[in-house]
C-alpha atoms as a PDB file:
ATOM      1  CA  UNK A   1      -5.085  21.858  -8.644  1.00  0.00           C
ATOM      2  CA  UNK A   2      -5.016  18.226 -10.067  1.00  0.00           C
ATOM      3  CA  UNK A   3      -3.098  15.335  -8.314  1.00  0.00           C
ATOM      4  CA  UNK A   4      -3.346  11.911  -8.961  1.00  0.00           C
ATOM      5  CA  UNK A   5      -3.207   9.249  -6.429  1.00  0.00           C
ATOM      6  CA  UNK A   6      -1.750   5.645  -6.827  1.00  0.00           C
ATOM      7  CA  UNK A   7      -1.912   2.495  -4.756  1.00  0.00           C
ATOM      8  CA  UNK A   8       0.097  -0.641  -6.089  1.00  0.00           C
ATOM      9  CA  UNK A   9      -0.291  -3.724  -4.488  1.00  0.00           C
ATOM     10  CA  UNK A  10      -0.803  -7.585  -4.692  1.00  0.00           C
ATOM     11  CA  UNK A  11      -3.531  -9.859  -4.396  1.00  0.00           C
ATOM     12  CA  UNK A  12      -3.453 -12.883  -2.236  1.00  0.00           C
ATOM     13  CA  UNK A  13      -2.437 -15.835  -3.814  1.00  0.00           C
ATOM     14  CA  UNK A  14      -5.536 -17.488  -4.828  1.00  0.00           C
ATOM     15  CA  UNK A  15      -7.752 -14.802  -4.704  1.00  0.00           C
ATOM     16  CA  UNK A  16      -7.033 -13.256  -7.504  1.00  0.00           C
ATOM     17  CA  UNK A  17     -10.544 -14.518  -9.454  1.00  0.00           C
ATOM     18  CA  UNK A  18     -12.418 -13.459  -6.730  1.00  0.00           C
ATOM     19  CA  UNK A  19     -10.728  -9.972  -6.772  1.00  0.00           C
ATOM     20  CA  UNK A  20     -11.890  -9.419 -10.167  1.00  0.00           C
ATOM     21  CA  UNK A  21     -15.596 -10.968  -9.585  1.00  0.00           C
ATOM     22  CA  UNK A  22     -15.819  -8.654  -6.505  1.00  0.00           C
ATOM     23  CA  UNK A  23     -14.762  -5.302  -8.698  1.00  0.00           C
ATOM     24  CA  UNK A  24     -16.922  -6.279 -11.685  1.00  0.00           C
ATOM     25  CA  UNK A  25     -19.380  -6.252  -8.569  1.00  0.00           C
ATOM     26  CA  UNK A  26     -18.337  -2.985  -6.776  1.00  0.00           C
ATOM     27  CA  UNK A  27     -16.381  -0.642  -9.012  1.00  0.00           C
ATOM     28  CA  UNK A  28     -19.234   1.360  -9.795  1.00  0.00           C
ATOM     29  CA  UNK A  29     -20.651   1.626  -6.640  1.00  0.00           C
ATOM     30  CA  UNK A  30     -17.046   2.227  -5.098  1.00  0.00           C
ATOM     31  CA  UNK A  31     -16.575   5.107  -7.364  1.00  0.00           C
ATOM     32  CA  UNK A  32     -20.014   7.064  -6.290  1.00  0.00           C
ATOM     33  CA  UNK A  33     -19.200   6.111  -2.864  1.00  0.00           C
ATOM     34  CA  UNK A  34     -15.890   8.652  -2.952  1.00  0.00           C
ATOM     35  CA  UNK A  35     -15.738  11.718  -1.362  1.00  0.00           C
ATOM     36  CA  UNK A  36     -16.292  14.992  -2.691  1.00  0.00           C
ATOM     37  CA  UNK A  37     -13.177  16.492  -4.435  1.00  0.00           C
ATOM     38  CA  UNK A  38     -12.259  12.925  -5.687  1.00  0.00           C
ATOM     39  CA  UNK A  39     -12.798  10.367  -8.725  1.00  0.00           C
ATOM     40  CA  UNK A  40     -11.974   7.026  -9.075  1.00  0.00           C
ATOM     41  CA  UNK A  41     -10.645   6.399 -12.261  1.00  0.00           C
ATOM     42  CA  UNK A  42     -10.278   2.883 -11.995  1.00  0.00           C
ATOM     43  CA  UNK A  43      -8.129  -0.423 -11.011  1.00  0.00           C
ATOM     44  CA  UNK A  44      -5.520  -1.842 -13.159  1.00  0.00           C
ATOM     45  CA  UNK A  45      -3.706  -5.001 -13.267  1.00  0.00           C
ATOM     46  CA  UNK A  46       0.079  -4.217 -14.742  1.00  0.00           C
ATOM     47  CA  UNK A  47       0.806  -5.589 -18.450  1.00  0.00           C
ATOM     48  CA  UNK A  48       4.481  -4.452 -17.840  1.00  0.00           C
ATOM     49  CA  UNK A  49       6.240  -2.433 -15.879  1.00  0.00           C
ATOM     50  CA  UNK A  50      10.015  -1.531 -15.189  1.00  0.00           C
ATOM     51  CA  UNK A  51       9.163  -1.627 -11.699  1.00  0.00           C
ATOM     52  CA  UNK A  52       9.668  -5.179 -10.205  1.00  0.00           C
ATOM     53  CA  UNK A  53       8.334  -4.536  -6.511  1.00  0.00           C
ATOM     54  CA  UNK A  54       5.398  -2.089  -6.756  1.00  0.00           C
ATOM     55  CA  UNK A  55       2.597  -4.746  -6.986  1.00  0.00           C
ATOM     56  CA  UNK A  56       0.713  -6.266 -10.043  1.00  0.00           C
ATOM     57  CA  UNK A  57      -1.932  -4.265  -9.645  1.00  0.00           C
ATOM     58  CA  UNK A  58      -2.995  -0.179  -9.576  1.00  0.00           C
ATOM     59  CA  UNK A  59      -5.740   1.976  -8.492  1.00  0.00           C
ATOM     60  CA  UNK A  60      -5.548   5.163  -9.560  1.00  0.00           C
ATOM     61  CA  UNK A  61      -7.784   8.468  -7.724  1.00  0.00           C
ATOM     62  CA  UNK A  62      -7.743  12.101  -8.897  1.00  0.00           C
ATOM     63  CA  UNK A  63      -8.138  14.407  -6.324  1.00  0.00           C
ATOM     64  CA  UNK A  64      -8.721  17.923  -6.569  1.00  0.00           C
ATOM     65  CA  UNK A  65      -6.784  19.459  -3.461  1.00  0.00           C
ATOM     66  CA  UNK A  66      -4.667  18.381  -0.555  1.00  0.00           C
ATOM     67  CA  UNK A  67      -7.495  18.693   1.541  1.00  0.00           C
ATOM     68  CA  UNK A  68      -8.732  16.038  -0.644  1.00  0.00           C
ATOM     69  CA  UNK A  69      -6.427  13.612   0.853  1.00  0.00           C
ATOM     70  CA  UNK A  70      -7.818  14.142   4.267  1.00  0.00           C
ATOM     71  CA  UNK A  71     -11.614  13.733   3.170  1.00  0.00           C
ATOM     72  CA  UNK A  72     -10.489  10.479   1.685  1.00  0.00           C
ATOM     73  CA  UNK A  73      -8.413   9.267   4.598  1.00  0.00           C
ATOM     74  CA  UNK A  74     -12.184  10.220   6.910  1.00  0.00           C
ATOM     75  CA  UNK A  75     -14.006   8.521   4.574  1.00  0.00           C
ATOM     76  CA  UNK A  76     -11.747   5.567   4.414  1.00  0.00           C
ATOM     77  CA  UNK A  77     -11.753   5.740   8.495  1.00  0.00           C
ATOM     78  CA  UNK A  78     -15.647   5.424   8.572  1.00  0.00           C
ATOM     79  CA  UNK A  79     -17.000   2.424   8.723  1.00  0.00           C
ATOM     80  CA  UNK A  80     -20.372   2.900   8.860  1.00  0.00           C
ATOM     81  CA  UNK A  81     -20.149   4.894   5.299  1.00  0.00           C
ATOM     82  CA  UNK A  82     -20.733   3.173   2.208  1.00  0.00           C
ATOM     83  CA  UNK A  83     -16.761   4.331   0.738  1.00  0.00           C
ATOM     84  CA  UNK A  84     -15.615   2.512   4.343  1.00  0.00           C
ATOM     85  CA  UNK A  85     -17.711  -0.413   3.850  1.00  0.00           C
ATOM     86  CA  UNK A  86     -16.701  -1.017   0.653  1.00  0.00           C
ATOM     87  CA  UNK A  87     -12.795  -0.091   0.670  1.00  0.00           C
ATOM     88  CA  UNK A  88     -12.982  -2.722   3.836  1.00  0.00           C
ATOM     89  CA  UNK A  89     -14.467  -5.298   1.651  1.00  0.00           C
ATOM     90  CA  UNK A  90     -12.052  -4.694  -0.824  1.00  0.00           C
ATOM     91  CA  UNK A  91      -8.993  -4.554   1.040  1.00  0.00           C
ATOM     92  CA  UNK A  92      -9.832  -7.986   2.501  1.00  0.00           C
ATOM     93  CA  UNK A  93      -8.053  -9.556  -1.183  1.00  0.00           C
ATOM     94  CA  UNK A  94      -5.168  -7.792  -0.351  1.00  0.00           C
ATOM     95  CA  UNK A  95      -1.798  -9.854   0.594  1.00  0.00           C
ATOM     96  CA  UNK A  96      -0.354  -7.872   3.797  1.00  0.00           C
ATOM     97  CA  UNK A  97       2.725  -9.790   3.881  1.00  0.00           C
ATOM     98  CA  UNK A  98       5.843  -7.258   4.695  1.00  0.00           C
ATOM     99  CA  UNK A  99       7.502  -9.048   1.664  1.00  0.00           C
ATOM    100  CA  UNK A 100       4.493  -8.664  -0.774  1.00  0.00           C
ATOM    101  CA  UNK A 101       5.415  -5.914  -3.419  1.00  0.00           C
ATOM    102  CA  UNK A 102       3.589  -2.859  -2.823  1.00  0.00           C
ATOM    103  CA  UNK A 103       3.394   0.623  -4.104  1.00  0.00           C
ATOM    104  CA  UNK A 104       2.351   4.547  -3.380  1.00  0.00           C
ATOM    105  CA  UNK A 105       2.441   7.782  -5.031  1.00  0.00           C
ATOM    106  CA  UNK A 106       0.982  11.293  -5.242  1.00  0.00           C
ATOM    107  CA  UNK A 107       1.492  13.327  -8.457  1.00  0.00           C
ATOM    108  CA  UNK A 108       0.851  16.530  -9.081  1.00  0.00           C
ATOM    109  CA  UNK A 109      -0.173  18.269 -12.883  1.00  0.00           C
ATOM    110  CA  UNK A 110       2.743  19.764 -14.153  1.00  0.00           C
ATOM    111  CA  UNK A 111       0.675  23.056 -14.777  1.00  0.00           C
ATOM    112  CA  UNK A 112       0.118  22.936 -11.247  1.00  0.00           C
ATOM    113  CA  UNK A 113       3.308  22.588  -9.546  1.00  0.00           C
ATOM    114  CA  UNK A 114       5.646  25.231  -8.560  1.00  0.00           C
ATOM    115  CA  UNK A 115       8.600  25.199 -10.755  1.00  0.00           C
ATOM    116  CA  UNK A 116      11.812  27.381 -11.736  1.00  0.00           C
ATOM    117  CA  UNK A 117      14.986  26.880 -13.661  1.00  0.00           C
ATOM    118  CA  UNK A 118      18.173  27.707 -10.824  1.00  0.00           C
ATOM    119  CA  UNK A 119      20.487  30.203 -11.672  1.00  0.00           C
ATOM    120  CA  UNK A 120      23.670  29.011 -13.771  1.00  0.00           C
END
């Protein structure tokens, strides 16, 4: 099973040069640091996008289960690990604000999810 996780969200004004020092920093490490069962595939900043309020940028994580989501969400919880120390660190660029555009999605490949046309 393939599913594809994404996180949209902003960067705090005047951080946003920092954000991208601390990733040309990290990303690498970041990516090892994920659980088994997952992949980084990376951090985007949005070019365009119909979507006005799902944040300017996008990190995107491939998982290979639903039990992948809960090895992620441990590893996330664990501070002591380097994937906790690190998503920590990371998160700390984020803008929290309950007005700051935001986004989050799970998709699944279509050759993986249950399908079937209804009766006409």
């Amino acid at each position: 099973m393939r599913f594809i996780q994404e996180f949209g969200f902003t960067v705090k004004i005047g951080q946003e040069e920092a954000h991208q020092r601390w990733l040309a920093e990290n990303e690498e490490k970041f990516a090892r640091a994920h659980p088994e069962g997952t992949h980084y595939l990376g951090t985007f900043a949005t070019v365009f996008t119909s979507d006005k309020q799902s944040g300017n940028y996008r990190s995107f994580v491939e998982l290979d289960s639903y039990a992948a989501l809960d090895r992620l969400a441990a590893a996330a919880k664990d501070a002591s690990s380097e994937f906790g120390r690190l998503n920590r660190e990371w998160s700390a660029f984020g803008d929290y604000d309950l007005n700051a555009p935001w986004s989050q999605g799970l998709f699944k490949a279509v050759v993986d999810t249950t399908l079937w046309d209804p009766p006409i």
